[in-house]
Every structure is written in C-alpha cells, then in structure tokens.
PDB file of N, CA and C in Angstrom:
ATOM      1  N   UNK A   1       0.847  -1.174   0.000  1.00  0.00           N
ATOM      2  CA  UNK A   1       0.000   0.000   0.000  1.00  0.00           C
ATOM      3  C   UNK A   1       0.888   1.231   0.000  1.00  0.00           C
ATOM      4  N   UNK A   2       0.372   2.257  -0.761  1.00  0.00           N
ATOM      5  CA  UNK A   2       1.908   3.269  -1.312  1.00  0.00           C
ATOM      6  C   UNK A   2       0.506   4.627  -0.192  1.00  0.00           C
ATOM      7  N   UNK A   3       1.775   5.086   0.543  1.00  0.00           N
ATOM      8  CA  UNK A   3       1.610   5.869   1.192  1.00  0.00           C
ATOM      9  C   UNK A   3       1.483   7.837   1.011  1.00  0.00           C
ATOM     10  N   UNK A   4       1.444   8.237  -0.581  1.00  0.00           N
ATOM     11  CA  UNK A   4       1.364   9.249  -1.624  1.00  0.00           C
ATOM     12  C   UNK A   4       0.137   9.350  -1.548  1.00  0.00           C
ATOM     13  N   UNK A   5       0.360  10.880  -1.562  1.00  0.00           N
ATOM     14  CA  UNK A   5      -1.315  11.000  -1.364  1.00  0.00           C
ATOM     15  C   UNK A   5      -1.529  11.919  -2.744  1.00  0.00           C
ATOM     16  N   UNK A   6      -2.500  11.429  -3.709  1.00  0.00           N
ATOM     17  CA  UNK A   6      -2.724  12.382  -4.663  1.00  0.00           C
ATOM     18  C   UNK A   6      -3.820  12.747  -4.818  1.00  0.00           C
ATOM     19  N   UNK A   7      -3.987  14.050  -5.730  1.00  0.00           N
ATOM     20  CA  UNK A   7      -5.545  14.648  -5.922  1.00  0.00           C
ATOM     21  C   UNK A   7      -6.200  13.598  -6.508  1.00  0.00           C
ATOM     22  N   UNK A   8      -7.126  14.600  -7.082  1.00  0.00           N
ATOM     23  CA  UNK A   8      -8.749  14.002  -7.622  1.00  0.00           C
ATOM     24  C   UNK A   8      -7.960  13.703  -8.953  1.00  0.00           C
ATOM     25  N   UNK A   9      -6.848  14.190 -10.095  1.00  0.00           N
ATOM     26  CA  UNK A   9      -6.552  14.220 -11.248  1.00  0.00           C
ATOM     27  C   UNK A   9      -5.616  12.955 -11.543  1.00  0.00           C
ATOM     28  N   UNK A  10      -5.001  12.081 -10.091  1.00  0.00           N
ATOM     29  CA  UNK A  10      -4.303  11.275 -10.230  1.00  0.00           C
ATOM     30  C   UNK A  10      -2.445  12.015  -9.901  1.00  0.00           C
ATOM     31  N   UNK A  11      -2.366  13.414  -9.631  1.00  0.00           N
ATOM     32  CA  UNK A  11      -1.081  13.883  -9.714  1.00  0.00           C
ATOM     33  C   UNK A  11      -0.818  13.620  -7.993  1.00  0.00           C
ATOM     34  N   UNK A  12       0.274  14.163  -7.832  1.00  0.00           N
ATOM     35  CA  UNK A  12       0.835  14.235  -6.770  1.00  0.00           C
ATOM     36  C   UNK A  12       0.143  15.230  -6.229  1.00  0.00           C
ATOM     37  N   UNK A  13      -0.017  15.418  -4.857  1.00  0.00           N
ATOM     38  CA  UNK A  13      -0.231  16.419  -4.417  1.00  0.00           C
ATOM     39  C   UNK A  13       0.907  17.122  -4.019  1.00  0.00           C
ATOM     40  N   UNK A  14      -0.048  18.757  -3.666  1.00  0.00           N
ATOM     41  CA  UNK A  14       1.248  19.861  -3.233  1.00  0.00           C
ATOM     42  C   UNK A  14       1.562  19.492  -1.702  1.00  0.00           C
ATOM     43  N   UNK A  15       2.992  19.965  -1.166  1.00  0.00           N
ATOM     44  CA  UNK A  15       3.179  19.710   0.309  1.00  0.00           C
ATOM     45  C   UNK A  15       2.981  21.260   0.509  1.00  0.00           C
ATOM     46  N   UNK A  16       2.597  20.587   2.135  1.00  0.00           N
ATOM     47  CA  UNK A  16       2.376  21.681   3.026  1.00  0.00           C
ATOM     48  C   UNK A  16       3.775  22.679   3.048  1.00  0.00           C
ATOM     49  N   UNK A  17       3.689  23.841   3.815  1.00  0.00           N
ATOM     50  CA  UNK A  17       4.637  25.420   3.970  1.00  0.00           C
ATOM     51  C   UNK A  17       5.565  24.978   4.715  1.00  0.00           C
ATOM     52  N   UNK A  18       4.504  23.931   5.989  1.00  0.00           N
ATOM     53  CA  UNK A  18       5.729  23.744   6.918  1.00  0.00           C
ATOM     54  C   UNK A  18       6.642  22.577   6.474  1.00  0.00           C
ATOM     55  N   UNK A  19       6.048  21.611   6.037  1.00  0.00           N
ATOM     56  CA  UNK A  19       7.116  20.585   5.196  1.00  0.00           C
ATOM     57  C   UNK A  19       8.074  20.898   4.612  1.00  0.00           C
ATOM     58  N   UNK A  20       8.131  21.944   3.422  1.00  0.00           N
ATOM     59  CA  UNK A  20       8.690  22.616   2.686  1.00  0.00           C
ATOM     60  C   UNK A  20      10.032  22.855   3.795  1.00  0.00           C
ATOM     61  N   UNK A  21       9.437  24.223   4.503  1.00  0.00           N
ATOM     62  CA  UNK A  21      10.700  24.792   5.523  1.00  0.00           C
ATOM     63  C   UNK A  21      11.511  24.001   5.835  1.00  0.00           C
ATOM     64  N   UNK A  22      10.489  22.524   6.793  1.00  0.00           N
ATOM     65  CA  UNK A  22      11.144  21.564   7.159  1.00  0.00           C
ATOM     66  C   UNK A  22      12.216  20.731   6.327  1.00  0.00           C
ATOM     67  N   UNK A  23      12.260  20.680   4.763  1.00  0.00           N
ATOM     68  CA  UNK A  23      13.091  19.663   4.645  1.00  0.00           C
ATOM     69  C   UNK A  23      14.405  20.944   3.814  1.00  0.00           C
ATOM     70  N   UNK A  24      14.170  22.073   4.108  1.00  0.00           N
ATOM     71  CA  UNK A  24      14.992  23.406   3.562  1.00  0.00           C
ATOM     72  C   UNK A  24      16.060  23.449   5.019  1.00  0.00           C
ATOM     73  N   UNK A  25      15.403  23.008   5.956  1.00  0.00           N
ATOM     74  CA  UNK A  25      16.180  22.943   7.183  1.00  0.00           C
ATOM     75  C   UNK A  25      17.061  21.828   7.236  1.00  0.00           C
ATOM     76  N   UNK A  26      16.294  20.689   6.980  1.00  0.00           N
ATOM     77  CA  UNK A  26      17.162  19.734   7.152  1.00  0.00           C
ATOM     78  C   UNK A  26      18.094  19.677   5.987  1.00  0.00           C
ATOM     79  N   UNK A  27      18.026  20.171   4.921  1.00  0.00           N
ATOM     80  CA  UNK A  27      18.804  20.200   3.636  1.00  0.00           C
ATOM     81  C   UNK A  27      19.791  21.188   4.048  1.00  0.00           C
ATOM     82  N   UNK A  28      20.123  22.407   4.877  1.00  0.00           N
ATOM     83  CA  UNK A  28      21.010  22.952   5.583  1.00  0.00           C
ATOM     84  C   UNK A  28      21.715  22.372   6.769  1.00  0.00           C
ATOM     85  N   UNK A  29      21.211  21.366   7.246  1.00  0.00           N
ATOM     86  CA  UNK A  29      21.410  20.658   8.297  1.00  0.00           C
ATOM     87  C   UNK A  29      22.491  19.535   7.929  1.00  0.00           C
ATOM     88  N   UNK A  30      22.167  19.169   6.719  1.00  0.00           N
ATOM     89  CA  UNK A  30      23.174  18.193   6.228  1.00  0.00           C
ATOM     90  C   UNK A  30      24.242  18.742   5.602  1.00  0.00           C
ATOM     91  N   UNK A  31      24.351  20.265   5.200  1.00  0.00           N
ATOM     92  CA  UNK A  31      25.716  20.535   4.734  1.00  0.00           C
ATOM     93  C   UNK A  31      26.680  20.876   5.879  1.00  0.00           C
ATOM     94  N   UNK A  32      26.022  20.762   7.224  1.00  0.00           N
ATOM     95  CA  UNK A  32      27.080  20.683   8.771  1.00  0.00           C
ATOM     96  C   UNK A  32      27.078  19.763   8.628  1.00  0.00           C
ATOM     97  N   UNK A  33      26.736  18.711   8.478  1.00  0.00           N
ATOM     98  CA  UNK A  33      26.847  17.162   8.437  1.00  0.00           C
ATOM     99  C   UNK A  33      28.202  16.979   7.689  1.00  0.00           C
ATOM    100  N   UNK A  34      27.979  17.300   6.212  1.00  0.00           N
ATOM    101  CA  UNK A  34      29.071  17.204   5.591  1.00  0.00           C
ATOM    102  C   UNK A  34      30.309  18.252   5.440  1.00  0.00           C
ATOM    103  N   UNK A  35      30.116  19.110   6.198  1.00  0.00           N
ATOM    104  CA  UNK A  35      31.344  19.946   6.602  1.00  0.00           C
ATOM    105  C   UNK A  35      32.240  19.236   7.732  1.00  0.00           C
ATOM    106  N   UNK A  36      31.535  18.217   8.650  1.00  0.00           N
ATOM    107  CA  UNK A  36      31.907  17.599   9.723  1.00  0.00           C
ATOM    108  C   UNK A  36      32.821  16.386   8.800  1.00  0.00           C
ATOM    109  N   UNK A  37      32.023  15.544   8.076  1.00  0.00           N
ATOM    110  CA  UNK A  37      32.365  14.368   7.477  1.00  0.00           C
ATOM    111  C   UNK A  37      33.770  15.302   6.901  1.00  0.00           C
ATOM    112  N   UNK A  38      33.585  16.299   5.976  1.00  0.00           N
ATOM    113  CA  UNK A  38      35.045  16.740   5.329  1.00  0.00           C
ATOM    114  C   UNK A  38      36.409  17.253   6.293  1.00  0.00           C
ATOM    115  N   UNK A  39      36.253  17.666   7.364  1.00  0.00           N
ATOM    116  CA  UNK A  39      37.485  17.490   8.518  1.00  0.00           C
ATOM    117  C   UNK A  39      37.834  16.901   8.661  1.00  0.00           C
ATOM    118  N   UNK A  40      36.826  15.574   8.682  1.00  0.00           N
ATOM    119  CA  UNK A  40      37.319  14.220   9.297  1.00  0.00           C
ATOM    120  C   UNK A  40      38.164  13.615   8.403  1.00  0.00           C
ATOM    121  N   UNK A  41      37.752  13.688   7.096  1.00  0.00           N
ATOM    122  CA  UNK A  41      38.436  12.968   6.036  1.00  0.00           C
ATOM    123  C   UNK A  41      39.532  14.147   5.908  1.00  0.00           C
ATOM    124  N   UNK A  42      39.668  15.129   5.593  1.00  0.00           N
ATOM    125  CA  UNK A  42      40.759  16.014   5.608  1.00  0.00           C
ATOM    126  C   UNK A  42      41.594  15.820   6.809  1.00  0.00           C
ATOM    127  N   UNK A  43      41.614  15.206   7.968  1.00  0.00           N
ATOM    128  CA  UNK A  43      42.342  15.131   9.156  1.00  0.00           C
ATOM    129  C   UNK A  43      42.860  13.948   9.301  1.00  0.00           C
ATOM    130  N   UNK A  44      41.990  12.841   8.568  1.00  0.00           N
ATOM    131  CA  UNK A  44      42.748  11.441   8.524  1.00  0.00           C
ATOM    132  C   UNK A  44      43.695  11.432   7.425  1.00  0.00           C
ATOM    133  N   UNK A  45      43.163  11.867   5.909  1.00  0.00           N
ATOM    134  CA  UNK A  45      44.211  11.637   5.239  1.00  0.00           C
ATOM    135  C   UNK A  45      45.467  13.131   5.484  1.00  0.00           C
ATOM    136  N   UNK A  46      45.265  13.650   6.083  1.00  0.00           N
ATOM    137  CA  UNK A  46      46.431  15.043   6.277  1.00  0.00           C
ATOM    138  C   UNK A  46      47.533  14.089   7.228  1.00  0.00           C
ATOM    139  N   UNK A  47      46.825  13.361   7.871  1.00  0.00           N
ATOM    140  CA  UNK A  47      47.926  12.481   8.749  1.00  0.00           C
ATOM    141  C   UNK A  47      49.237  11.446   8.051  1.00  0.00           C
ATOM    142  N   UNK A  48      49.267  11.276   6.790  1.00  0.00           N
ATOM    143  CA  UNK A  48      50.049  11.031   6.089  1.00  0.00           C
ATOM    144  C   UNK A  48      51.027  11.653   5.956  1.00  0.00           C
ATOM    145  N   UNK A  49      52.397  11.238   6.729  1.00  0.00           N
ATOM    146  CA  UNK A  49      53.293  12.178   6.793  1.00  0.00           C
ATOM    147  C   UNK A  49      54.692  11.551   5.688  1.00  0.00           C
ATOM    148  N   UNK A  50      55.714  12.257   5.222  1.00  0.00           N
ATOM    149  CA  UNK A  50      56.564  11.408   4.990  1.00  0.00           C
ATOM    150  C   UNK A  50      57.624  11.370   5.991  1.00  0.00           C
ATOM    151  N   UNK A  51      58.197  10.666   6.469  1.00  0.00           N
ATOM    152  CA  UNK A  51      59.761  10.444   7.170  1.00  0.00           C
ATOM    153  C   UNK A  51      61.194  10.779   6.683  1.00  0.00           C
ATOM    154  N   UNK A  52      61.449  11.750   6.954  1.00  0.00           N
ATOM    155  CA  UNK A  52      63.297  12.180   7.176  1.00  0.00           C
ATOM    156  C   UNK A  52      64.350  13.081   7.975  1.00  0.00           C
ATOM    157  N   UNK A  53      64.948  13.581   7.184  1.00  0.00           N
ATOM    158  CA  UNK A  53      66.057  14.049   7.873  1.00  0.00           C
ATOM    159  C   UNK A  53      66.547  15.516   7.895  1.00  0.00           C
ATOM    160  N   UNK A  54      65.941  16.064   8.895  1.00  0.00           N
ATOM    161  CA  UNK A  54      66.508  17.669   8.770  1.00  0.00           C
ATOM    162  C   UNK A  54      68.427  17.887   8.333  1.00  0.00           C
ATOM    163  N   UNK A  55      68.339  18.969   8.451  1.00  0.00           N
ATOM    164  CA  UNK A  55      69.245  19.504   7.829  1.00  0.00           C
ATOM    165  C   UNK A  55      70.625  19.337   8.811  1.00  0.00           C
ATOM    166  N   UNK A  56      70.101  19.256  10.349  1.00  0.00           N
ATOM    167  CA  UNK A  56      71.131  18.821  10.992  1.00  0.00           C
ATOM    168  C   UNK A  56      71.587  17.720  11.504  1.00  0.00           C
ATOM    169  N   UNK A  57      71.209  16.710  10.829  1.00  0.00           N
ATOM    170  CA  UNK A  57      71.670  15.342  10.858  1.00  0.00           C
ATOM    171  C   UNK A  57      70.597  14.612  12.059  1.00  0.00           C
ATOM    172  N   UNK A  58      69.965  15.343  12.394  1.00  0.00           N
ATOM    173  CA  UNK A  58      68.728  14.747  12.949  1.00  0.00           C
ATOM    174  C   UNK A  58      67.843  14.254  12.817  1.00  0.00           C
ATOM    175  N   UNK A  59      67.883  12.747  12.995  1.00  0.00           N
ATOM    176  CA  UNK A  59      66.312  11.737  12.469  1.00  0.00           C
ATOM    177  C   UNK A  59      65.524  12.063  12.998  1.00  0.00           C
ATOM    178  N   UNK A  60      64.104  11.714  11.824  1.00  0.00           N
ATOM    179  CA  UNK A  60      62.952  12.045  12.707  1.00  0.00           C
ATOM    180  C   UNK A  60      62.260  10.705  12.769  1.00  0.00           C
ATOM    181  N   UNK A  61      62.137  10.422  14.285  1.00  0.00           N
ATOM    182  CA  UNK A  61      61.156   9.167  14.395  1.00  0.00           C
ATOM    183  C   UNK A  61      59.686   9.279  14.484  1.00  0.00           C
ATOM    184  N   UNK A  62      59.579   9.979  14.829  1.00  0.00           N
ATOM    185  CA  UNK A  62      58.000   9.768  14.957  1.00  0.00           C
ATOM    186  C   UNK A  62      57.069   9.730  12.972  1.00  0.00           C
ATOM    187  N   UNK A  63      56.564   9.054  12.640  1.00  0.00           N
ATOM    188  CA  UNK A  63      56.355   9.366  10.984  1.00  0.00           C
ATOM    189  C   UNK A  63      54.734   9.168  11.004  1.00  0.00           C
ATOM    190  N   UNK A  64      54.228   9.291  10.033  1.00  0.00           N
ATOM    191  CA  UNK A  64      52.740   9.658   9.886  1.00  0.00           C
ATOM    192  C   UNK A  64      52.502   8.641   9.710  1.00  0.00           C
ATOM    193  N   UNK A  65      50.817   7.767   8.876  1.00  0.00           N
ATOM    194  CA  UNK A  65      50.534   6.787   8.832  1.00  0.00           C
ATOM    195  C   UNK A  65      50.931   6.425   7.219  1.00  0.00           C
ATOM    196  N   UNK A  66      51.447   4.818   7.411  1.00  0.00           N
ATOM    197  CA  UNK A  66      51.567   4.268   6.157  1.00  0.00           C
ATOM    198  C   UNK A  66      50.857   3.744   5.554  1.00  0.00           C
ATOM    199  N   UNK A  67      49.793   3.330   5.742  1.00  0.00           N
ATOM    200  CA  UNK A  67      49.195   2.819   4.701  1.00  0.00           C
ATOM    201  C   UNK A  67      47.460   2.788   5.247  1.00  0.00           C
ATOM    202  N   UNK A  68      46.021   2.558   4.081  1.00  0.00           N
ATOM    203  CA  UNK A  68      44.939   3.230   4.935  1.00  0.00           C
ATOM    204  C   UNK A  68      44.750   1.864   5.312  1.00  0.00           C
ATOM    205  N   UNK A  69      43.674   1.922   6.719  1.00  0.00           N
ATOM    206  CA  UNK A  69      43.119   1.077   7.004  1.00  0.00           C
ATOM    207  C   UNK A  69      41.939   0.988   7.257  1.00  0.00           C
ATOM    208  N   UNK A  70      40.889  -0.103   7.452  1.00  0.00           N
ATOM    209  CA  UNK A  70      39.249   0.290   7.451  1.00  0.00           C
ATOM    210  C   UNK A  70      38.635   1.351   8.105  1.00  0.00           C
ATOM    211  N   UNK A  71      39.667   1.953   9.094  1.00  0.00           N
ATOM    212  CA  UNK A  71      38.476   3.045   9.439  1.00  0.00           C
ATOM    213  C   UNK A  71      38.936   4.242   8.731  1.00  0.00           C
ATOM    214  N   UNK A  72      39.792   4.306   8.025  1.00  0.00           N
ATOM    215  CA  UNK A  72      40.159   5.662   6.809  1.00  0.00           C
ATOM    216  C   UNK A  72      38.709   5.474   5.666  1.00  0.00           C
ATOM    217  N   UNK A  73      38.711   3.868   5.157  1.00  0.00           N
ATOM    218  CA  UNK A  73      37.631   3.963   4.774  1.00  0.00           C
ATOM    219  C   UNK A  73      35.798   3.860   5.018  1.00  0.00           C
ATOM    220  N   UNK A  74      35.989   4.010   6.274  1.00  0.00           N
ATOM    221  CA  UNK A  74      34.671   4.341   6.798  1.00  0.00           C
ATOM    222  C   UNK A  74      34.491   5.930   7.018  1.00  0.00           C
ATOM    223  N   UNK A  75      35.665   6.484   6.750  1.00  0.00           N
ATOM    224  CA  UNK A  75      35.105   7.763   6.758  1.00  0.00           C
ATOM    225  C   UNK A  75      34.920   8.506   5.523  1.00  0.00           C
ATOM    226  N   UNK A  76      35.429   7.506   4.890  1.00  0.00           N
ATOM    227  CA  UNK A  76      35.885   8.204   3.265  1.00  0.00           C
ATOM    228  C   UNK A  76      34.063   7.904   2.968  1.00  0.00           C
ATOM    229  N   UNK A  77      33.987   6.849   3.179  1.00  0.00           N
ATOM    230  CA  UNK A  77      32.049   5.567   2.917  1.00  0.00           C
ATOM    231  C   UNK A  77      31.326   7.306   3.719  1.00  0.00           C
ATOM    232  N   UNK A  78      31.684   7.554   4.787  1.00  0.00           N
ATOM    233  CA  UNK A  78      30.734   8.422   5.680  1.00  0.00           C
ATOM    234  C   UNK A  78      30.356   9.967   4.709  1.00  0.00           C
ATOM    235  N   UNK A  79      31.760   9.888   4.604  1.00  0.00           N
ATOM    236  CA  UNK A  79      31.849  11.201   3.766  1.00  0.00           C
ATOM    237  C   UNK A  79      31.066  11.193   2.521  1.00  0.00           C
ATOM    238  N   UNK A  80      31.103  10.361   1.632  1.00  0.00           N
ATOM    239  CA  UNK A  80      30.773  10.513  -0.050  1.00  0.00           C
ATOM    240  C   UNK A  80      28.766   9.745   0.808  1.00  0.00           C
ATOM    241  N   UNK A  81      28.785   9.513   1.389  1.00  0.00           N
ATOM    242  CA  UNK A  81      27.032   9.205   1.900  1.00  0.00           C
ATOM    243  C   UNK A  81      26.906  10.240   2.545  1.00  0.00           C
ATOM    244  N   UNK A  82      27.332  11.376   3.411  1.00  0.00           N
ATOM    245  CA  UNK A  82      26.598  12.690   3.946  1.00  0.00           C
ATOM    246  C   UNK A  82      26.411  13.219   2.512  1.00  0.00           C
ATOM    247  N   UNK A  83      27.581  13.595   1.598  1.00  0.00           N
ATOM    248  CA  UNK A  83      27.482  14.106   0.268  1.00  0.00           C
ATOM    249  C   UNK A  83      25.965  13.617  -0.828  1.00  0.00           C
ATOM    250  N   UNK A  84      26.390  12.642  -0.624  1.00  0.00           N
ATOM    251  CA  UNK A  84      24.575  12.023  -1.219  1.00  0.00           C
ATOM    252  C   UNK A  84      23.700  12.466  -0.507  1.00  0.00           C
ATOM    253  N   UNK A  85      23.249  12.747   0.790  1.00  0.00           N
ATOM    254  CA  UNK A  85      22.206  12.694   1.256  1.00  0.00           C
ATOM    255  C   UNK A  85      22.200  14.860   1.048  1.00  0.00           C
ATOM    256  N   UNK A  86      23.149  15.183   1.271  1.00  0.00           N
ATOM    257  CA  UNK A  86      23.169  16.621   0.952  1.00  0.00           C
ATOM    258  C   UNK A  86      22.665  17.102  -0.534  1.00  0.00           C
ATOM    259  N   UNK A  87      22.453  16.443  -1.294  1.00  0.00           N
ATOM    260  CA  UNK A  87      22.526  16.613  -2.674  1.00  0.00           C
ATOM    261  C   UNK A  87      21.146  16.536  -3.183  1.00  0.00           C
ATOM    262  N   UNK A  88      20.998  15.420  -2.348  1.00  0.00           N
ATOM    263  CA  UNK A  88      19.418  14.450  -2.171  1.00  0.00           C
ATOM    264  C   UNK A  88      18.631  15.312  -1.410  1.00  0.00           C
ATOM    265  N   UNK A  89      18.749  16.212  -0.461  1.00  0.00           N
ATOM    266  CA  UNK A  89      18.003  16.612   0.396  1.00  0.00           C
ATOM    267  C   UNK A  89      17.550  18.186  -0.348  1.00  0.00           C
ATOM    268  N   UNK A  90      19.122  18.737  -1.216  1.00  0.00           N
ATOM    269  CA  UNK A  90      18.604  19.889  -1.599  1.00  0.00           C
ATOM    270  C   UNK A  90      18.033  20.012  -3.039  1.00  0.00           C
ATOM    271  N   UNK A  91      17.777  19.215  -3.927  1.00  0.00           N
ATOM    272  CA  UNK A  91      16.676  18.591  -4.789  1.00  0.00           C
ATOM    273  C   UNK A  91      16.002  18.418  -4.310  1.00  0.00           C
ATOM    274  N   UNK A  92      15.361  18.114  -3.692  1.00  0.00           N
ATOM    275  CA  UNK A  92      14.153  17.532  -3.121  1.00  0.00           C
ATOM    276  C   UNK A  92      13.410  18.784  -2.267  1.00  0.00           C
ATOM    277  N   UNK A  93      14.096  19.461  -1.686  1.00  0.00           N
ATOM    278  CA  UNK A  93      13.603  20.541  -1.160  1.00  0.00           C
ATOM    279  C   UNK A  93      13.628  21.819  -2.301  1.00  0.00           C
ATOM    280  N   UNK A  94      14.020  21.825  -3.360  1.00  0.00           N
ATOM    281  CA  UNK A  94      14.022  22.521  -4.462  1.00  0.00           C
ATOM    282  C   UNK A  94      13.043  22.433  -5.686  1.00  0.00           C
ATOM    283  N   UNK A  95      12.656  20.947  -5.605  1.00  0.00           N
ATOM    284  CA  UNK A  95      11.286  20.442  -5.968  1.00  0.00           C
ATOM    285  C   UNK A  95       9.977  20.922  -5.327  1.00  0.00           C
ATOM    286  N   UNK A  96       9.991  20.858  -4.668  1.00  0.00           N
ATOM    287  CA  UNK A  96       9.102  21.163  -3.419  1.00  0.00           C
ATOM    288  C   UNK A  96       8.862  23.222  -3.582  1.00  0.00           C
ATOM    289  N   UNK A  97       9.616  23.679  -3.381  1.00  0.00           N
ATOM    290  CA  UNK A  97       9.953  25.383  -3.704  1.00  0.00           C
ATOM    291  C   UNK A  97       9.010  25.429  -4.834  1.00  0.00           C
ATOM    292  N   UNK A  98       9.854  24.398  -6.088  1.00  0.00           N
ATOM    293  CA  UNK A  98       8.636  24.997  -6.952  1.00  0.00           C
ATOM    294  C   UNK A  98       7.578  24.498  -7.284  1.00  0.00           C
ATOM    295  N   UNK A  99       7.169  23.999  -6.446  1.00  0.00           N
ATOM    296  CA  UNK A  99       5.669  23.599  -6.281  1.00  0.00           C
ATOM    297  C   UNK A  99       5.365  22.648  -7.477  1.00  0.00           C
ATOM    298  N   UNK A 100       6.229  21.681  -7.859  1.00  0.00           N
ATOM    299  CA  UNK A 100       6.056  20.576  -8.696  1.00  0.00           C
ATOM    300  C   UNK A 100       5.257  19.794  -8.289  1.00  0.00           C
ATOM    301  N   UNK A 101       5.579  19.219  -6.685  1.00  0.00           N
ATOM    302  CA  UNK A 101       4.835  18.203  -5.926  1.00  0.00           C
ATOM    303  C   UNK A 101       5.606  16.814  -6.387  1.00  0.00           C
ATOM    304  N   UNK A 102       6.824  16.793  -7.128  1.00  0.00           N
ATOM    305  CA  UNK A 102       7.384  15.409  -7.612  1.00  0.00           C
ATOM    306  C   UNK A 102       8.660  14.715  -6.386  1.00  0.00           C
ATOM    307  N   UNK A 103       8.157  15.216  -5.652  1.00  0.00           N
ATOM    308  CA  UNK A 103       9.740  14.554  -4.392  1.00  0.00           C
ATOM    309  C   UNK A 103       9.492  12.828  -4.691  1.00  0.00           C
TER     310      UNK A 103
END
C-alpha cells in the first residue's frame, strides 16, 4: 500500500509550507553534516606524513601513517554518503519550492 497521497486528477499532491521549511532545514542541516564528514576525512588523510632528515643530521622518528586502514575507509564511505544525502536533500527541497509536488 503506497503511502502518496494524490488529488482528484491522479497527480501528486502539493506539500504543506511547513514541510517545505522543514526539509529546507534539514537540507542545511546536512551541509554541517558534511562539513563535519570533510574534517574528518581532511584530518585522517592530512595524517600522512613522509619520514626524514633535517638539515642537521637529525632523524625524525615519529612518521605519519603508512598505509589506509578500514576506518580511513569508513570515513571516506561516511563522507561521499553525507554528500549524497546533501545533494538528495537539496533537490528535493528545491522540488518542493517549486511547487512541482514530484519529491
């Protein structure tokens, strides 16, 4: 049973003002989402350092990470899915603006 509610003509119906706002909010809501997801991924892969030798014959031990591991790519997965849902949210709330009724 499909949960769409349409007119008398068979179309979609229009959404309500506050719906609208509502998913204009949450469609702003997700580009903090994905400003968050992009630090994260900018902070894991920035951690890639290379290893050597200053100028005064001093090694450096401490070295960045070598190689990724699953949780580099769970954030990379986190990141490119906030990005979808940001993309997704502001179509859809842009649909809606112009009173298409096609979300």
């Amino acid at each position: 049973m499909s949960k769409t509610k349409r007119n008398d003509k068979g179309q979609f119906a229009k959404r309500s003002a506050k719906f609208t706002v509502f998913s204009w909010f949450a469609s702003f809501a997700s580009l903090g989402l994905l400003y968050a997801a992009g630090a994260a991924v900018y902070s894991t892969f920035g951690s890639f350092r290379s290893c050597g030798a200053n100028s005064s014959g001093l090694a450096i031990t401490s070295c960045g990470k070598q190689s990724i591991n699953i949780g580099d790519l769970i954030i990379l997965g986190l990141f490119v899915a906030s990005a979808l849902l940001a993309v997704s949210l502001f179509t859809a709330a842009w649909r809606m603006t112009l009173k298409r009724g096609t979300v």
